[in-house]
Structure formats: structure tokens, C-alpha cells
Protein backbone atom coordinates (compact mmCIF):
# COMPACT_ATOMS: atom_id res chain seq x y z
CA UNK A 1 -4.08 -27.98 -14.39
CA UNK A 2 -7.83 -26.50 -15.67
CA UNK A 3 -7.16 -24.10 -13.10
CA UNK A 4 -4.23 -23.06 -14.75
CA UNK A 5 -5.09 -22.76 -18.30
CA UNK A 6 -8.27 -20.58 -17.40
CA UNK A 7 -5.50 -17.89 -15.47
CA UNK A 8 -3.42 -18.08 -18.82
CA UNK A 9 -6.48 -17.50 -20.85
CA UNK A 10 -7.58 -14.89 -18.71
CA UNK A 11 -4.33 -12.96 -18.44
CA UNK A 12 -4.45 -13.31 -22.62
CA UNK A 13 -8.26 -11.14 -22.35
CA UNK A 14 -6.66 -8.61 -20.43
CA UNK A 15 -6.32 -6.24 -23.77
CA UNK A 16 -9.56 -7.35 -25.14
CA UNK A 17 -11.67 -6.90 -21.76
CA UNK A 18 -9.58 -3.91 -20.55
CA UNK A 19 -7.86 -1.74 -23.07
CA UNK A 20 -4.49 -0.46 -22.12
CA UNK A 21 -3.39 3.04 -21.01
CA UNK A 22 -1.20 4.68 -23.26
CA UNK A 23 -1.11 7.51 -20.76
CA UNK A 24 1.38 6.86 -17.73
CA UNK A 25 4.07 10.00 -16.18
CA UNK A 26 7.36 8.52 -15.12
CA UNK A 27 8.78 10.99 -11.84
CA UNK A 28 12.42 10.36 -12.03
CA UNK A 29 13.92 9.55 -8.68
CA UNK A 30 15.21 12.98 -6.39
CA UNK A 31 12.66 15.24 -8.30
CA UNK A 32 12.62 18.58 -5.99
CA UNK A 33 9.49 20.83 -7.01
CA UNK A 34 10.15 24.15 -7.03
CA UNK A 35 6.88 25.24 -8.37
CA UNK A 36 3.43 24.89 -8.35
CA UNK A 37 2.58 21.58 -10.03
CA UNK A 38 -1.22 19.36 -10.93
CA UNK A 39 -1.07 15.50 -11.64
CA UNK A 40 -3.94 15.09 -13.60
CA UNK A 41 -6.47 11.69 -14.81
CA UNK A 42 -5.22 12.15 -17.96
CA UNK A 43 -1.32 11.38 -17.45
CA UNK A 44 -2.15 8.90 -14.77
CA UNK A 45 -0.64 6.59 -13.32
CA UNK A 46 2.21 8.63 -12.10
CA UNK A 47 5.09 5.78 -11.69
CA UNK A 48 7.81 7.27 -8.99
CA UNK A 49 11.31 5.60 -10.12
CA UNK A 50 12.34 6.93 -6.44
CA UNK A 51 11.51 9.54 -3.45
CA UNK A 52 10.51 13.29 -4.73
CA UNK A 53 10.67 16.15 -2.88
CA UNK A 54 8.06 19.39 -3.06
CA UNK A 55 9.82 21.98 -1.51
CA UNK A 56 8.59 24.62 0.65
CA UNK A 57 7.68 27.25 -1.90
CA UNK A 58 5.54 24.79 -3.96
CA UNK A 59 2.56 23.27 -3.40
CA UNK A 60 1.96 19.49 -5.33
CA UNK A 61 -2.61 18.84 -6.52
CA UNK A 62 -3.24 15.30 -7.23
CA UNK A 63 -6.36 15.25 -9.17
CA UNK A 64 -9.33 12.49 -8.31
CA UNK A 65 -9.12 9.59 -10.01
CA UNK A 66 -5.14 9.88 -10.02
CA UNK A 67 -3.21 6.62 -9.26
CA UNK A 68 0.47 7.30 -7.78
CA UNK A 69 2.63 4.12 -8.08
CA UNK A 70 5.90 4.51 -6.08
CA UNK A 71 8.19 1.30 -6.98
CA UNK A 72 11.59 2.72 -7.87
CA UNK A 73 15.10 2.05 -6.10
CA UNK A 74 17.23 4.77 -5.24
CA UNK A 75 19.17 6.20 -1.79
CA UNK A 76 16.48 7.51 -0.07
CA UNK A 77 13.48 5.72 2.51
CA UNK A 78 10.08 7.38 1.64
CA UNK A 79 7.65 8.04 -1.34
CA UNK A 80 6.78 11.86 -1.39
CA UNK A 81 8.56 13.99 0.69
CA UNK A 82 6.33 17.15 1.46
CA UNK A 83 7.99 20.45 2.90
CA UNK A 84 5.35 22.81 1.12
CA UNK A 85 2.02 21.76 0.77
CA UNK A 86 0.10 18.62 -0.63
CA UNK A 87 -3.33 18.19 -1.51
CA UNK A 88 -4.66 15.20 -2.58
CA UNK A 89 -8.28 14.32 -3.19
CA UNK A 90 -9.77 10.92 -4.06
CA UNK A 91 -6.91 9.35 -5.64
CA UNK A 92 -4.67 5.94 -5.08
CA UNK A 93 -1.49 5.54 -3.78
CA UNK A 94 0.53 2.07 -4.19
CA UNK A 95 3.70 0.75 -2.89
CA UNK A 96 4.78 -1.76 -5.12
CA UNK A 97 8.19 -2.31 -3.25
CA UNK A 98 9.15 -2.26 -0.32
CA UNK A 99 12.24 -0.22 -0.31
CA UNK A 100 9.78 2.86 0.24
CA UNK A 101 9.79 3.51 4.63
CA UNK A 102 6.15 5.20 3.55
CA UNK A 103 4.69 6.70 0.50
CA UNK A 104 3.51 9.98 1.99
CA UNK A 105 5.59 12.29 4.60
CA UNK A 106 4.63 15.75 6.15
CA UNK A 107 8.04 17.37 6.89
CA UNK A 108 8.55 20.02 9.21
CA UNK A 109 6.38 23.21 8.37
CA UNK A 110 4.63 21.46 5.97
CA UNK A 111 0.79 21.39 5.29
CA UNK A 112 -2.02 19.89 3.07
CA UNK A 113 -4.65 16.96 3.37
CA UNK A 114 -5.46 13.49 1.78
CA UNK A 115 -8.47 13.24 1.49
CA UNK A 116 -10.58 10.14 0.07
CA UNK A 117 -7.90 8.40 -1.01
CA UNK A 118 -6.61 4.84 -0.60
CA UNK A 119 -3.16 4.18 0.53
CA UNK A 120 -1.57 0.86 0.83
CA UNK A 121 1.30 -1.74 -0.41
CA UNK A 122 1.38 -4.91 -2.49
CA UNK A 123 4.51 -5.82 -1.08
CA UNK A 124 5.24 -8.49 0.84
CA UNK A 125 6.93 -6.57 3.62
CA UNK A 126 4.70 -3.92 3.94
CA UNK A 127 5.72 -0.05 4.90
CA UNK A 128 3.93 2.99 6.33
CA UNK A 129 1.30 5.05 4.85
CA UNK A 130 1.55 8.34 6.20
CA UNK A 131 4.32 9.73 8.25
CA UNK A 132 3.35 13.49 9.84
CA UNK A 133 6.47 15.54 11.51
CA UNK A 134 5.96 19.06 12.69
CA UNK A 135 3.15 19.24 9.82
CA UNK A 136 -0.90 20.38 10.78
CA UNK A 137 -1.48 18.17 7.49
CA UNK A 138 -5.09 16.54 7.68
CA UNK A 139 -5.78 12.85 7.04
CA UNK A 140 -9.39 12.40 6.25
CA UNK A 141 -12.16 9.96 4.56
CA UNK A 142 -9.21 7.35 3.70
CA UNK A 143 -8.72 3.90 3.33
CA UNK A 144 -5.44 2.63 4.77
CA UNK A 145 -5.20 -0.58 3.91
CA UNK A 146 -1.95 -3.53 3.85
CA UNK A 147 -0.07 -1.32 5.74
CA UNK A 148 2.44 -1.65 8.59
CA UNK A 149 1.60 1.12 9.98
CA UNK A 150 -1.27 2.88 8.73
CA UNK A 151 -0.05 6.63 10.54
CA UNK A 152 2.99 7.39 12.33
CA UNK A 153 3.02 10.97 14.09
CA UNK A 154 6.61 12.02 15.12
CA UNK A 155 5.69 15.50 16.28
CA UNK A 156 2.81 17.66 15.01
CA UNK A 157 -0.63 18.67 15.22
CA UNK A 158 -2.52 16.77 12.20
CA UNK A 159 -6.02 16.05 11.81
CA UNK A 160 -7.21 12.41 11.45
CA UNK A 161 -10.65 11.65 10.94
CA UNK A 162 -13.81 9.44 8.85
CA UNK A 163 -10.97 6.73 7.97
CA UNK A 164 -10.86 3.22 7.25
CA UNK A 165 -7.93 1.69 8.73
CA UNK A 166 -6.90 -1.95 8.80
CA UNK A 167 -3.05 -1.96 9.13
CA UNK A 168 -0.92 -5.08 9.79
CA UNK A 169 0.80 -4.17 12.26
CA UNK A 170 -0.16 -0.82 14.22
CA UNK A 171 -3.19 1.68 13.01
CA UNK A 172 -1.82 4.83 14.17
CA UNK A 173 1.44 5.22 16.19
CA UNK A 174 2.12 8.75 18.29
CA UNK A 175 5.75 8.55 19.30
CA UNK A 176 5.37 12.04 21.35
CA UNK A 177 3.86 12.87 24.49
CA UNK A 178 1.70 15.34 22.96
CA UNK A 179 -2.08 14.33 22.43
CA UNK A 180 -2.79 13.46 18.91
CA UNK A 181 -6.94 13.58 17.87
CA UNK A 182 -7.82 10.68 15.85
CA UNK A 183 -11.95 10.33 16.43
CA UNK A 184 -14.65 9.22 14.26
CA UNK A 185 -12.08 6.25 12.35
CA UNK A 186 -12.62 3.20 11.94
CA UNK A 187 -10.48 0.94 13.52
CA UNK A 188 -11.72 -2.69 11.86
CA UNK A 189 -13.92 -3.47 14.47
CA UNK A 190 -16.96 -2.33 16.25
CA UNK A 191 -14.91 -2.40 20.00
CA UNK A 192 -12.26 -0.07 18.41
CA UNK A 193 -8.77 0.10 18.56
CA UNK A 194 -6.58 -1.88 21.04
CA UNK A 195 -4.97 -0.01 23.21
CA UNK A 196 -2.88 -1.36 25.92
CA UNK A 197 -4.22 1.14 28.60
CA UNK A 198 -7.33 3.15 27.18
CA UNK A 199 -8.94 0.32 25.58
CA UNK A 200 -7.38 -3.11 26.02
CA UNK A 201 -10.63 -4.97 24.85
CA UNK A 202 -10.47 -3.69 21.42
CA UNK A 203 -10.40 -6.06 18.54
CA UNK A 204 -9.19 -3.84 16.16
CA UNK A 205 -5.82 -2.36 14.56
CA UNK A 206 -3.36 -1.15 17.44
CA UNK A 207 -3.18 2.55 18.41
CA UNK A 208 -0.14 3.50 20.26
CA UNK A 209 0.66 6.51 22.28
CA UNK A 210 -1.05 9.23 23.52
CA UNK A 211 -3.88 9.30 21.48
CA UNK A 212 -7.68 10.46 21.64
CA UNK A 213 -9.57 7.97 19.63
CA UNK A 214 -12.64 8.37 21.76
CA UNK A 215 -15.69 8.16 20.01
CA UNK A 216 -14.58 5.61 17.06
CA UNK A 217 -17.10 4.82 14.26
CA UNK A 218 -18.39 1.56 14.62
CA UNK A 219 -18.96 0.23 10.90
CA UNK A 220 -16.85 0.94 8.41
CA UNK A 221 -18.05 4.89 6.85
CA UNK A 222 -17.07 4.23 2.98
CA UNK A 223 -19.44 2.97 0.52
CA UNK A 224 -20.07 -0.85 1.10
CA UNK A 225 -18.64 -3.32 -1.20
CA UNK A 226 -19.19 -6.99 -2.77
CA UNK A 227 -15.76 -8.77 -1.93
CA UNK A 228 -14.36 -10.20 -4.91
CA UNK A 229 -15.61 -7.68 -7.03
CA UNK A 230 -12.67 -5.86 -8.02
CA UNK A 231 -14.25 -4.12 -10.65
CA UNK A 232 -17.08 -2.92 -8.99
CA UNK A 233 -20.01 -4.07 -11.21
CA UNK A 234 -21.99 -5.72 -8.30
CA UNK A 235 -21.49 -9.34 -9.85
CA UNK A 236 -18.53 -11.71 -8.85
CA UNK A 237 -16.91 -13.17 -12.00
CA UNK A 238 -14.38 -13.93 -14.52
CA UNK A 239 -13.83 -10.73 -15.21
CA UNK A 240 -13.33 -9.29 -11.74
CA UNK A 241 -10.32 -12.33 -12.03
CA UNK A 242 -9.00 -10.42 -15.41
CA UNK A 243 -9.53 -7.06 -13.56
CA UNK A 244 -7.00 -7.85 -11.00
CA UNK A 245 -4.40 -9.88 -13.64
CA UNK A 246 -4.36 -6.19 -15.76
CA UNK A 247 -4.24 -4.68 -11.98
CA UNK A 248 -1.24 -6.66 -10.65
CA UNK A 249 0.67 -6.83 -14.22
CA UNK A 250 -0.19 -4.66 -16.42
CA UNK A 251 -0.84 -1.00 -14.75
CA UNK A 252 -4.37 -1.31 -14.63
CA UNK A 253 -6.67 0.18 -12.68
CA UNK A 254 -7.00 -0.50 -8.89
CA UNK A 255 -10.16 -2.28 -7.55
CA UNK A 256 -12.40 0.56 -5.62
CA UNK A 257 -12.01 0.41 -2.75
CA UNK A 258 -9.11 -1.86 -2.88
CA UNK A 259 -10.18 -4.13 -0.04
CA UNK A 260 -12.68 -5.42 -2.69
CA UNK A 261 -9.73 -7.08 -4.26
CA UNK A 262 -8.66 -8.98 -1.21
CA UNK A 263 -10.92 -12.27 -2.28
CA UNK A 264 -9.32 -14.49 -0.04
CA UNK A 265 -9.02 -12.05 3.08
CA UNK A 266 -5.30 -12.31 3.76
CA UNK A 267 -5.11 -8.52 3.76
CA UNK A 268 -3.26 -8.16 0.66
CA UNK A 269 -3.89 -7.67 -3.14
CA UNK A 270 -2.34 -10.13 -5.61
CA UNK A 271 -2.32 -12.95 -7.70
CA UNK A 272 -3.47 -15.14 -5.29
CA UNK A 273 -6.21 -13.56 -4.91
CA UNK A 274 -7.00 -13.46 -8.92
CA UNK A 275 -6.94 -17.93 -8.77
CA UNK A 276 -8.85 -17.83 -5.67
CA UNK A 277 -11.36 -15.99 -7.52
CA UNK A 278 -10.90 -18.63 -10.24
CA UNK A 279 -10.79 -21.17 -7.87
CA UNK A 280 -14.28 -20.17 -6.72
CA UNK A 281 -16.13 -19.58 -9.96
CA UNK A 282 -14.69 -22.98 -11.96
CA UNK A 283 -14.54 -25.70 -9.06
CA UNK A 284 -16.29 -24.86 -6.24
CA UNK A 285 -13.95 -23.14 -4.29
CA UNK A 286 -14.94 -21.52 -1.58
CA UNK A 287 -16.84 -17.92 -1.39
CA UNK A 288 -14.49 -14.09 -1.51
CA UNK A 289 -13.44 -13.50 1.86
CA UNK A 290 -15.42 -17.01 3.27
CA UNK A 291 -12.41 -17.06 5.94
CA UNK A 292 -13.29 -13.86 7.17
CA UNK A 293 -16.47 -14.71 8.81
């Protein structure tokens, strides 16, 4: 019951410990660019009420620091559709249903990167990140996390490199018989990827297909982080419990990386993870992420 109360006081300090955004853009649902267009900090988060489109004569710049929140219903399967160009740099991109097949996808002559981002769902049935189709789009510096499957390459020549992957289900799936580079990523492990022929001892997230993962980091390349502490101040705390409460609710911000969030390691980011934190700083539960190790 105390456990209780102190989540329902904590969700009541969400507007007193973090002050809310006034500043959100709504994307209606079947939004075609035609023209050049910039998502900037400052009208962030972008909340997609369905799939968009950026056609092939426009190109679509998500600022740093952007968060893109794709959680609306409509007759389509994916998040952005790209059939000009995308560039995205150090931003967020969340699933928060799972009607979405993936958030991003590189059509046929598209291009672009994402780069430094973090892409995942808070779903319960979890989707794709990125989907790449006739596209040279590059994938770099990224952390793909709660994921089904963190890449899917239909056809293409894309560039994947310096990630963080832990998917659910499959890391990076090549459903061609063309070679598809993916080196230098990490895989969640130090013994790499499994793969059913190439590596078969691997511990970490599945690669399928014809794929060159060969050499694979071997520790994970972003910046290292306390788990628990979603809001990145080094300590674990109430307030990293209230940071995820305004996350999960209330539009807040996203813990950086978002992994940090995941306090009881079961590879998702929710409110579970917000009383395990509680759990652990008010009666002795056990450590973030203790059942990891």
C-alpha cells in the first residue's frame, strides 16, 4: 500500500519537478511533403496521428534534441515513409502503439541517414525500427532498442555502422541475396551476433541473411550509463521515478539513452519500471537492472 501512495505522490510532483511543454506539433495522419521541411527543439515532440509521406522532391531535417512520437491509428503500416531524402541527427523516435509495422522506411530511390538517434517502442508488441528498400540510406551511431526487429533490408545498399542494437527478436534481417555491410555494431554481447552459419556461438541479437558483420564492436560504443537513472544526473532516486511517470504519461522527455530507463532489465520502458525504482529506494528492493547480471 506505502508503495502505492509514494507512485501517487510522485506522479502529483511531476509539474513541480518537471515543468510541462507547452510546445508539441501534431502531423495529421497521410501528410505527403512536397517541400523542403525542418522539425525543430522548439516545436518538439512531433506527435504523428498516422503514417506521413516525404515525397521524392522533398527532403524532411529533424533537428537534435527532436523527439518524434508516432501513436496514431489510421490505414496504413509504417511511421515515416521516405521517397526523398531524410536526415536525422541525434533525435528520438517512439512507437507508442503498435499498429505502426516500423517507424522509419527508406522507399525505393530514397536517401538520407539517422544518425545518433534512438529508436524503439513502448508497446507491448513491439515493431521494426528501420525498414531500407532500394534506398543507400545510412544507419549510424544509433541505439535500437525494444524492437522486433531492429533493421530489416528488403533490397538496397545502406550503410550500417557504430550502433547499439538489442532487438527482441532479430538485430538486423537481409531478406536478399545481396551482401549487406553491417561492421563495427554492437550486437549486445562481446561474441557478437548469432548467426546460424557465420557465427552460431554468438550471444547476442540475431542477424539473418547474407550479412557482413565481421569485425563487431565488442562493448557497447555510446556513452556509458547508471541504470535507473533516467534522468541522467549520475544519482539513482526519486526523481529518476518522477522522470519516467512525466515520460510514460505526460510527454516528457525520454531518459538518455533510453536503456537507462529499463530499471528492471525486461527490455522495455514503462511503469513498471518507475515502482521498481520505487520499490528499490523505499523497501529494499532490489538494485536497477540486478537481474541482468
Amino acid at each position: 500500500m506505502r508503495l502505492f501512495s509514494i507512485l501517487a505522490m510522485a506522479t502529483l510532483m511531476i509539474h513541480v519537478l518537471i515543468p510541462d511543454s507547452a510546445a508539441q506539433t501534431t502531423v495529421p495522419a497521410g501528410k505527403i511533403f512536397y517541400s523542403n521541411e525542418i522539425w525543430s527543439p522548439a516545436n518538439s515532440p512531433y506527435i504523428l496521428s498516422g503514417s506521413i509521406r516525404i515525397s521524392a522532391s522533398a527532403t524532411l531535417i529533424i533537428q537534435p534534441g527532436v523527439t518524434v512520437n508516432c501513436h496514431g491509428f489510421d490505414d496504413a503500416d509504417g511511421g515515416i515513409y521516405v521517397d526523398g531524402r531524410l536526415e536525422a541527427q541525434s533525435c528520438t523516435f517512439v512507437g507508442t502503439i503498435s499498429y505502426f509495422s516500423q517507424l522509419i522506411s527508406f522507399r525505393t530511390g530514397s536517401s538520407g541517414f539517422v544518425d545518433d538517434c534512438q529508436l524503439s517502442f513502448t508497446t507491448t508488441i513491439k515493431k521494426d525500427g528501420v525498414r531500407i528498400e532500394s534506398s543507400n540510406a545510412t544507419v549510424s551511431n544509433c541505439i535500437l532498442f525494444n524492437l522486433n526487429n531492429a533493421l530489416f533490408v528488403a533490397s538496397g545498399t545502406p550503410t550500417i555502422a557504430g550502433n547499439s542494437i538489442s532487438a527482441l527478436s532479430r538485430g538486423l534481417v537481409n531478406s536478399t541475396t545481396s551482401l549487406v555491410m553491417a561492421e563495427q555494431n554492437w550486437w549486445s554481447s562481446p561474441s557478437g551476433p548469432f548467426h546460424a552459419t557465420l557465427n552460431p556461438s554468438g550471444t547476442g541479437c540475431v542477424v539473418f541473411g547474407n550479412v557482413d558483420f565481421v569485425p563487431w564492436l565488442l562493448s557497447d560504443p555510446h556513452v556509458p550509463y547508471v541504470c535507473g537513472d533516467a534522468n541522467g544526473d549520475a544519482a539513482v532516486d526519486i526523481s529518476d521515478a518522477v522522470y519516467l511517470i512525466a515520460y510514460i504519461f505526460s510527454g516528457g522527455p525520454a531518459p538518455n539513452p533510453l536503456a537507462a530507463g529499463d530499471a528492471n532489465c525486461d527490455a522495455a520502458v514503462d511503469i513498471s519500471d518507475a515502482v521498481y525504482l520505487i520499490g528499490y529506494i523505499f523497501s529494499g528492493g532490489p538494485a536497477p537492472c540486478n537481474s541482468c547480471k
